[in-house]
Protein backbone atom coordinates (compact mmCIF):
# COMPACT_ATOMS: atom_id res chain seq x y z
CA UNK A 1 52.72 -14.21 -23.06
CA UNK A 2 55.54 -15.92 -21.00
CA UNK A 3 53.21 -15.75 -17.81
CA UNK A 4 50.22 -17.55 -19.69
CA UNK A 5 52.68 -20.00 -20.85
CA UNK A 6 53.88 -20.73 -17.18
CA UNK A 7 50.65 -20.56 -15.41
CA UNK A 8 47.95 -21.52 -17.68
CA UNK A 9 45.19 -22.16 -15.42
CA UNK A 10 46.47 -23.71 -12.55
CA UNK A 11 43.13 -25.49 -11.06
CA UNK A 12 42.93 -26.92 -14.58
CA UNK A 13 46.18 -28.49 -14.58
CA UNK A 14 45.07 -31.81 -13.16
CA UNK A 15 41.50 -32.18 -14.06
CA UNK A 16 40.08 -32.35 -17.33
CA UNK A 17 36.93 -34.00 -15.59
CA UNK A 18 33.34 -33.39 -17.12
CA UNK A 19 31.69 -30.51 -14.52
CA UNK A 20 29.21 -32.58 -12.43
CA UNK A 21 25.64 -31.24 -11.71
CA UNK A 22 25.59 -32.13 -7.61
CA UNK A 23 27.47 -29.96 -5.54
CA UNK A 24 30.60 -31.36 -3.57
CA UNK A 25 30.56 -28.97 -1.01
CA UNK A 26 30.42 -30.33 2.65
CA UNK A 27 27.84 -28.55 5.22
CA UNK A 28 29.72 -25.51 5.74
CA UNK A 29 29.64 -26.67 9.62
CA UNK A 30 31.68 -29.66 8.89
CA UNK A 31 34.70 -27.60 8.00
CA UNK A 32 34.78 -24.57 10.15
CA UNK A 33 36.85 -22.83 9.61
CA UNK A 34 37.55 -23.34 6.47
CA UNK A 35 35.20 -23.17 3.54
CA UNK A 36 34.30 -24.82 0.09
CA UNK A 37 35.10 -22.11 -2.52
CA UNK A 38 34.09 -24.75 -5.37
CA UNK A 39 31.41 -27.43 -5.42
CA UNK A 40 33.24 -28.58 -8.89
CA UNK A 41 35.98 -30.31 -9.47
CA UNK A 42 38.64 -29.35 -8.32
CA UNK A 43 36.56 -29.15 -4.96
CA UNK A 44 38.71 -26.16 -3.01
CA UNK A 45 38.86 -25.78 0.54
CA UNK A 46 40.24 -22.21 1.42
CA UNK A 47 41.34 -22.44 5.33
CA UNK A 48 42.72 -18.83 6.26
CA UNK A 49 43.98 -17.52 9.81
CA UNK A 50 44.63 -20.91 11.09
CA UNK A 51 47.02 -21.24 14.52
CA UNK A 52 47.45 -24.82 14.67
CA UNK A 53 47.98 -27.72 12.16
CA UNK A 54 45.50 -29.71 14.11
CA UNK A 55 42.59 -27.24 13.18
CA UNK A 56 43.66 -28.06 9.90
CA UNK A 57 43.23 -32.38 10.86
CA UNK A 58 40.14 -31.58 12.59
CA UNK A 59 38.76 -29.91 9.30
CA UNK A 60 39.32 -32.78 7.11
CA UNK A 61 38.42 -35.40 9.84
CA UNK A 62 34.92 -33.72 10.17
CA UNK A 63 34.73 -33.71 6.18
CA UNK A 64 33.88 -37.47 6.33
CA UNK A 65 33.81 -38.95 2.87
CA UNK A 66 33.66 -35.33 1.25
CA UNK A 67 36.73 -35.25 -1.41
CA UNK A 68 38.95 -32.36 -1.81
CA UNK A 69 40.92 -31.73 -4.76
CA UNK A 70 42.55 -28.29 -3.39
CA UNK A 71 43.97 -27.08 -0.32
CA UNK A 72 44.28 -22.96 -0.29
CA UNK A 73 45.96 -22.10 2.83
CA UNK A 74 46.13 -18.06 3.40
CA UNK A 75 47.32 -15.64 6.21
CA UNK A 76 47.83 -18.62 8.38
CA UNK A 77 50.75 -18.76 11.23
CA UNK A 78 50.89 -22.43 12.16
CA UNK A 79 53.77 -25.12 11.80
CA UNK A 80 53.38 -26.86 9.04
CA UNK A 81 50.85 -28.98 6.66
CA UNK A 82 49.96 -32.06 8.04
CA UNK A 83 50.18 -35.19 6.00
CA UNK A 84 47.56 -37.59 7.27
CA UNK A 85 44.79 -35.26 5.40
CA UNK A 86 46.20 -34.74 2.43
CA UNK A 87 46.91 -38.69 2.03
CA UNK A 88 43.76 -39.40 3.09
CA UNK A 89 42.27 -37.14 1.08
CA UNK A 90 43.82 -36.86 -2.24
CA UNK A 91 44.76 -33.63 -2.33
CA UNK A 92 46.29 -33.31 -6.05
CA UNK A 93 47.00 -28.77 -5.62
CA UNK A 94 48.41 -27.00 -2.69
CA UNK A 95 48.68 -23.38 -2.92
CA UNK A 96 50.41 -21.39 0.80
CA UNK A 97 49.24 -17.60 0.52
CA UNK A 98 51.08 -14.93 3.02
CA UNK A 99 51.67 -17.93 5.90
CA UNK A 100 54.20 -18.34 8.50
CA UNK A 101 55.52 -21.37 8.84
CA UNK A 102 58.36 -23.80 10.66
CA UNK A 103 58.43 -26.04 7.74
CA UNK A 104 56.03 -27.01 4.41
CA UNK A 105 55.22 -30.61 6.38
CA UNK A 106 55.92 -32.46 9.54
CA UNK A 107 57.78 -35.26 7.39
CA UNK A 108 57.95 -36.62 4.05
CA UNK A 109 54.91 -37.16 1.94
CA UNK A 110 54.31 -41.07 0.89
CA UNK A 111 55.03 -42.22 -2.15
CA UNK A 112 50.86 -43.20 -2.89
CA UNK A 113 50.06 -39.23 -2.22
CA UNK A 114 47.95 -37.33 -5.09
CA UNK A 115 49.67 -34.15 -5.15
CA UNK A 116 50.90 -32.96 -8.22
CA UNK A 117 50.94 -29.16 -7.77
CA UNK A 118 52.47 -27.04 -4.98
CA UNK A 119 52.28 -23.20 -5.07
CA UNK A 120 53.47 -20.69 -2.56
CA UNK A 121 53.53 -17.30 -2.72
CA UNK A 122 54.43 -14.88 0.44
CA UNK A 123 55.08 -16.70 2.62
CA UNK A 124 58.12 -17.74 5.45
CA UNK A 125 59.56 -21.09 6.49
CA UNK A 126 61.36 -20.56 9.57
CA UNK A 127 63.85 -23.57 9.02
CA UNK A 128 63.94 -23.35 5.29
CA UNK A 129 62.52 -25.35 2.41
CA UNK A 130 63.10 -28.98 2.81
CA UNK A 131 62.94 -30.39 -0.66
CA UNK A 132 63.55 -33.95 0.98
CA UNK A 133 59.67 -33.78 1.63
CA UNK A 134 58.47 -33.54 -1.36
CA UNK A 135 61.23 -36.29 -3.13
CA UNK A 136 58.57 -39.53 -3.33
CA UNK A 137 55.44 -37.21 -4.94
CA UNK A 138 54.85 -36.83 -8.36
CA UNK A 139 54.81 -33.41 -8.66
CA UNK A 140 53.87 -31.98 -11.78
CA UNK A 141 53.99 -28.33 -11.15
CA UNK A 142 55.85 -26.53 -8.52
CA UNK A 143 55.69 -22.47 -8.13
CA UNK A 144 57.25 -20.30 -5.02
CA UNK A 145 56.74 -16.57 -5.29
CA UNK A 146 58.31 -14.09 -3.07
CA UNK A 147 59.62 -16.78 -0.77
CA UNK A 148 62.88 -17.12 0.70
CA UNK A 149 64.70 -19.83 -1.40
CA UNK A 150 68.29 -18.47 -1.42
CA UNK A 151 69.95 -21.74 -2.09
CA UNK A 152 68.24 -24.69 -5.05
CA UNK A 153 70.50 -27.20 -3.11
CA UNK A 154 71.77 -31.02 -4.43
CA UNK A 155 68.88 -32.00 -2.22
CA UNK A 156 66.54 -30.96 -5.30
CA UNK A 157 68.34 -33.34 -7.34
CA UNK A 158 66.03 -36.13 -5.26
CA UNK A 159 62.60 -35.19 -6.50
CA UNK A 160 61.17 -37.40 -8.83
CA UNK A 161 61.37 -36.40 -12.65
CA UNK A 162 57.64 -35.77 -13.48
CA UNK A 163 57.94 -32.26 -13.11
CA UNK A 164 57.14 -30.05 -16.13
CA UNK A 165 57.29 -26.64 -14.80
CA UNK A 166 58.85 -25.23 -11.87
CA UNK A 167 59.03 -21.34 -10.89
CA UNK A 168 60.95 -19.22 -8.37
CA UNK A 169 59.77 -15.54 -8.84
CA UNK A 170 61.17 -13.00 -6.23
CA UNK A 171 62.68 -15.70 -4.09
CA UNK A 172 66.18 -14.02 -2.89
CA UNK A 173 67.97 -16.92 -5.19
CA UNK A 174 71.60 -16.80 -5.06
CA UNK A 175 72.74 -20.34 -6.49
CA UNK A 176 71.86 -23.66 -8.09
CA UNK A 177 73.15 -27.12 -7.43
CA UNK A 178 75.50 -27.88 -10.70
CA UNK A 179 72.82 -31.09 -11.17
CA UNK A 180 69.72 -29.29 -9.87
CA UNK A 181 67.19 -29.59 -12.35
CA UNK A 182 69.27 -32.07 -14.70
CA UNK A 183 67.38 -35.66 -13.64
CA UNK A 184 64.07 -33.90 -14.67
CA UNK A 185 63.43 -35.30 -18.25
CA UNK A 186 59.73 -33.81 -18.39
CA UNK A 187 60.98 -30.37 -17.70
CA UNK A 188 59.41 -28.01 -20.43
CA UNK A 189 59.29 -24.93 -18.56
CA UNK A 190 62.09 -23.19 -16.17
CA UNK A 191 61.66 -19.89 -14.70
CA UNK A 192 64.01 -18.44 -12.04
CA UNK A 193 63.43 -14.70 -12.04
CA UNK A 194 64.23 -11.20 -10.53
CA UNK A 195 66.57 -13.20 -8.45
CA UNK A 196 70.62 -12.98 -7.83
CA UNK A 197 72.04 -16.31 -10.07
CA UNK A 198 75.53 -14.85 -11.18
CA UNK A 199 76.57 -17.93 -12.82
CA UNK A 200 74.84 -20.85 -14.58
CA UNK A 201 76.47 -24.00 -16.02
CA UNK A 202 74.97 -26.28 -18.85
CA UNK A 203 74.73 -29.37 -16.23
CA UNK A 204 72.08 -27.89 -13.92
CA UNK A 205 69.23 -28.02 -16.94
CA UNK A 206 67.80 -31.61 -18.51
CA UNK A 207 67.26 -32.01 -22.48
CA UNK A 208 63.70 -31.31 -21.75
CA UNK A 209 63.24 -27.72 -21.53
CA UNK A 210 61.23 -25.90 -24.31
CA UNK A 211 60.78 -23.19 -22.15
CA UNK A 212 63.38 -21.01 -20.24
CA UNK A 213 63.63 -17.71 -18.30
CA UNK A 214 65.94 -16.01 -16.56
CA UNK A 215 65.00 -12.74 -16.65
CA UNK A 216 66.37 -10.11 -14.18
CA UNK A 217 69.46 -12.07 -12.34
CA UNK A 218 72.91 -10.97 -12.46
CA UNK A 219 74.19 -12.99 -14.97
CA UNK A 220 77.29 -11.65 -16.54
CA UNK A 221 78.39 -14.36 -18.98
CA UNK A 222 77.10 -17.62 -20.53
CA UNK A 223 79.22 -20.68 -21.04
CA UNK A 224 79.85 -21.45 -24.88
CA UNK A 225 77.82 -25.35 -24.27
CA UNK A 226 74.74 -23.53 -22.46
CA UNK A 227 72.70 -24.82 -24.75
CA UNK A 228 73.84 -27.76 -26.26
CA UNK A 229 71.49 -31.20 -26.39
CA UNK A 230 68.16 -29.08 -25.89
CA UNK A 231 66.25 -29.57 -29.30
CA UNK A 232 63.48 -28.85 -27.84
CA UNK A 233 64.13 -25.46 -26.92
CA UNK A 234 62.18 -22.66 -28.67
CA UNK A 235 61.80 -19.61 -26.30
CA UNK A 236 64.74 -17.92 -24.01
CA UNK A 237 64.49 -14.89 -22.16
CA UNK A 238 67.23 -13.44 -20.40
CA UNK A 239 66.25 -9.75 -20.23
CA UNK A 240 67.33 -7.64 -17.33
CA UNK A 241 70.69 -8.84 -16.86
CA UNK A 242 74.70 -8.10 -17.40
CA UNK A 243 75.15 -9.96 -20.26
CA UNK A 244 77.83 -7.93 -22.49
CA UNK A 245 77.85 -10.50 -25.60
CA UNK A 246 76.14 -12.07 -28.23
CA UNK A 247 78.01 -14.76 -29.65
CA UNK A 248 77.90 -17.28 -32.13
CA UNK A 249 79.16 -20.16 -29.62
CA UNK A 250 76.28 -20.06 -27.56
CA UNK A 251 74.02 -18.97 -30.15
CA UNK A 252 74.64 -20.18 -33.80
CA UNK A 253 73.93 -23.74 -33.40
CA UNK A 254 70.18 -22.90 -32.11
CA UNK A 255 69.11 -21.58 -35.25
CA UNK A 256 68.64 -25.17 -36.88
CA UNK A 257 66.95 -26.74 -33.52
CA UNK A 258 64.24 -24.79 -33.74
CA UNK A 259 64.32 -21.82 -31.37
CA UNK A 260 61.92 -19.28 -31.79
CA UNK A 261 62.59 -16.47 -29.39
CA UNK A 262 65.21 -14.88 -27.41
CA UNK A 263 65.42 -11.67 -25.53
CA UNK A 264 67.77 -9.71 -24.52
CA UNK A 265 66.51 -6.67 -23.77
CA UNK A 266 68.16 -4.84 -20.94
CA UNK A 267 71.79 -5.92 -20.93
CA UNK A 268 75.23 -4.38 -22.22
CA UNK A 269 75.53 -5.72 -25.10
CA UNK A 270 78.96 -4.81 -27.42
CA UNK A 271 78.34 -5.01 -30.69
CA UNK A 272 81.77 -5.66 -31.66
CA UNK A 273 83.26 -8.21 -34.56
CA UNK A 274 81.84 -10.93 -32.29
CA UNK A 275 78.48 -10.01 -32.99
CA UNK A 276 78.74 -9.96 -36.92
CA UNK A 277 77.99 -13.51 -37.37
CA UNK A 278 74.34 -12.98 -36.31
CA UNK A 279 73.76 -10.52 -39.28
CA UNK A 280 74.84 -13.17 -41.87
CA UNK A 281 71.69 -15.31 -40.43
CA UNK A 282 68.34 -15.38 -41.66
CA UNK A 283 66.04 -14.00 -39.11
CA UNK A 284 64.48 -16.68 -38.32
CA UNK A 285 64.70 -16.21 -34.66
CA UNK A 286 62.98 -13.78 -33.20
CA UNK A 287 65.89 -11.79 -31.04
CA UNK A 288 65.48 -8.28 -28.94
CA UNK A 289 67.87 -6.64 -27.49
CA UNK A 290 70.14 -3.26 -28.00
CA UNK A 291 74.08 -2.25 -28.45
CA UNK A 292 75.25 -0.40 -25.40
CA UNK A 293 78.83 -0.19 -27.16
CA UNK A 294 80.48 0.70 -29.38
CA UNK A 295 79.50 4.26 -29.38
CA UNK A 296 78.02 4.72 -33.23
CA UNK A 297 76.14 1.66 -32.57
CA UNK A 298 74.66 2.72 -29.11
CA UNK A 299 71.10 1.77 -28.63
CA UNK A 300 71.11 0.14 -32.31
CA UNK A 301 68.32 -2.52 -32.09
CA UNK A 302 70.30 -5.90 -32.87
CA UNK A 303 67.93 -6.73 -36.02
CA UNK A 304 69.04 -3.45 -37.53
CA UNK A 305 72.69 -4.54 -37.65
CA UNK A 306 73.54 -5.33 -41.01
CA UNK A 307 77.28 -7.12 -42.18
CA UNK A 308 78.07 -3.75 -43.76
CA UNK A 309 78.39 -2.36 -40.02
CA UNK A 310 81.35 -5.23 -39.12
CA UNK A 311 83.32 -4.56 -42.60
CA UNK A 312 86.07 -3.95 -40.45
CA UNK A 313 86.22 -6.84 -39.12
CA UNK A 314 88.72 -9.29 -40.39
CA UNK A 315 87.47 -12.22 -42.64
């Protein structure tokens, strides 16, 4: 469910046009070696084993007054994208397959380029990801899968806040920018995960986010204002971490907002006196997630707590 939310269909994202009846396609000639998977909007051109960025210029010079709404670039080792083509172009999606690069471009896309979705997924860039070249696009979506991006740097803070979902999946991340994401006031959807975030503070995220997931990091704790100022939000997963409680500081104050979901499957949960709060609550939230402690309550499903199981607890 969370991955259909994410993805949707994303060569649908930026075209709602009517399907046309001619097909778009170039002579297959023209574009050697690359090819026209789709004579529809989007019109994709998938260029794989490429060695040089100008085969890549050479493709879309010989394309003439053909229009391409998709670059797919797979098993490729070349340099980097050039920009000239995708300017000239239009290019509005770029999906990077199992490439080896030096860097994502040769310099910094102008502000009058048409992309507005960038996804990469296995692939290396030999002198890291330069968010500085994507700062003056519009970028709507933005996905990196199984990609070395160890560090979401203050440089992120400089990309332009029309971005609605952004994913790291797989991608070795260690730490984020205490301001990363928090310019982005069109941010609906967040997910960083199986990754290594140990901490996360409440000034990295914008109001914006409906959508969060952090599943499978090493998160140990969450501060008590995590969540403040995001009405919006109605799903949280943070399943598959080290979280050991539940409490009604971070937690209480969603259940009038309108949150819908949270999971917490997968971490040590103690179901101590701390935890009692959440069975005095109409379960109007959806939450998952088990007691690893205390002992009588191991492996107790948190919606089968009842107050009667905290009577010790003082008033």
């Amino acid at each position: 469910m969370k991955e259909a939310f994410f993805i949707a269909c994303i060569f649908a994202i930026a075209f709602s046009t009517v399907v046309l009846a001619k097909d778009l396609c170039p002579p297959p000639n023209l574009i050697q070696p690359c090819k026209c998977t789709s004579g529809y909007p989007p019109v994709t051109y998938e260029c794989s084993n490429l060695t040089s960025q100008e085969t890549m210029e050479k493709v879309f010079k010989k394309s003439l007054d053909y229009q391409v709404n998709a670059l797919d670039i797979v098993n490729s080792i070349f340099m980097c994208v050039p920009v000239s083509p995708l300017n000239s172009k239009q290019v509005s999606i770029l999906a990077i397959n199992h490439c080896t690069m030096a860097s994502l471009f040769e310099s910094a896309l102008a502000e009058s380029n048409s992309l507005e979705t960038v996804v990469v997924e296995n692939s290396t860039f030999q002198r890291g990801i330069d968010w500085g070249l994507l700062q003056n696009v519009n970028l709507k979506m933005l996905q990196f899968r199984e990609t070395d991006v160890k560090r979401i740097g203050e440089s992120f803070r400089r990309m332009k806040p029309t971005l609605e979902q952004i994913e790291f999946k797989k991608t070795r991340t260690v730490s984020i920018h205490d301001q990363a994401f928090s310019r982005l006031d069109q941010l609906s959807s967040l997910v960083i995960v199986y990754n290594s975030l140990k901490t996360i503070k409440r000034s990295m995220f914008p109001s914006s986010l409906y959508f969060l997931d952090l599943t499978a990091n090493k998160l140990t704790d969450l501060p008590d204002d995590i969540f403040t100022d995001m009405p919006v939000l109605h799903h949280v997963y943070l399943e598959k971490n080290q979280l050991q409680h539940f409490s009604s500081a971070v937690w209480e104050h969603l259940y009038d907002t309108g949150l819908q979901q949270v999971t917490l499957s997968d971490n040590p949960i103690i179901c101590d006196c701390s935890v009692k709060w959440y069975t005095q609550k109409k379960r109007s939230v959806r939450v998952t997630g088990n007691c690893d402690t205390p002992e009588n309550l191991h492996g107790w499903k948190l919606i089968q707590l009842s107050p009667g199981d905290f009577d010790y607890c003082r008033k």
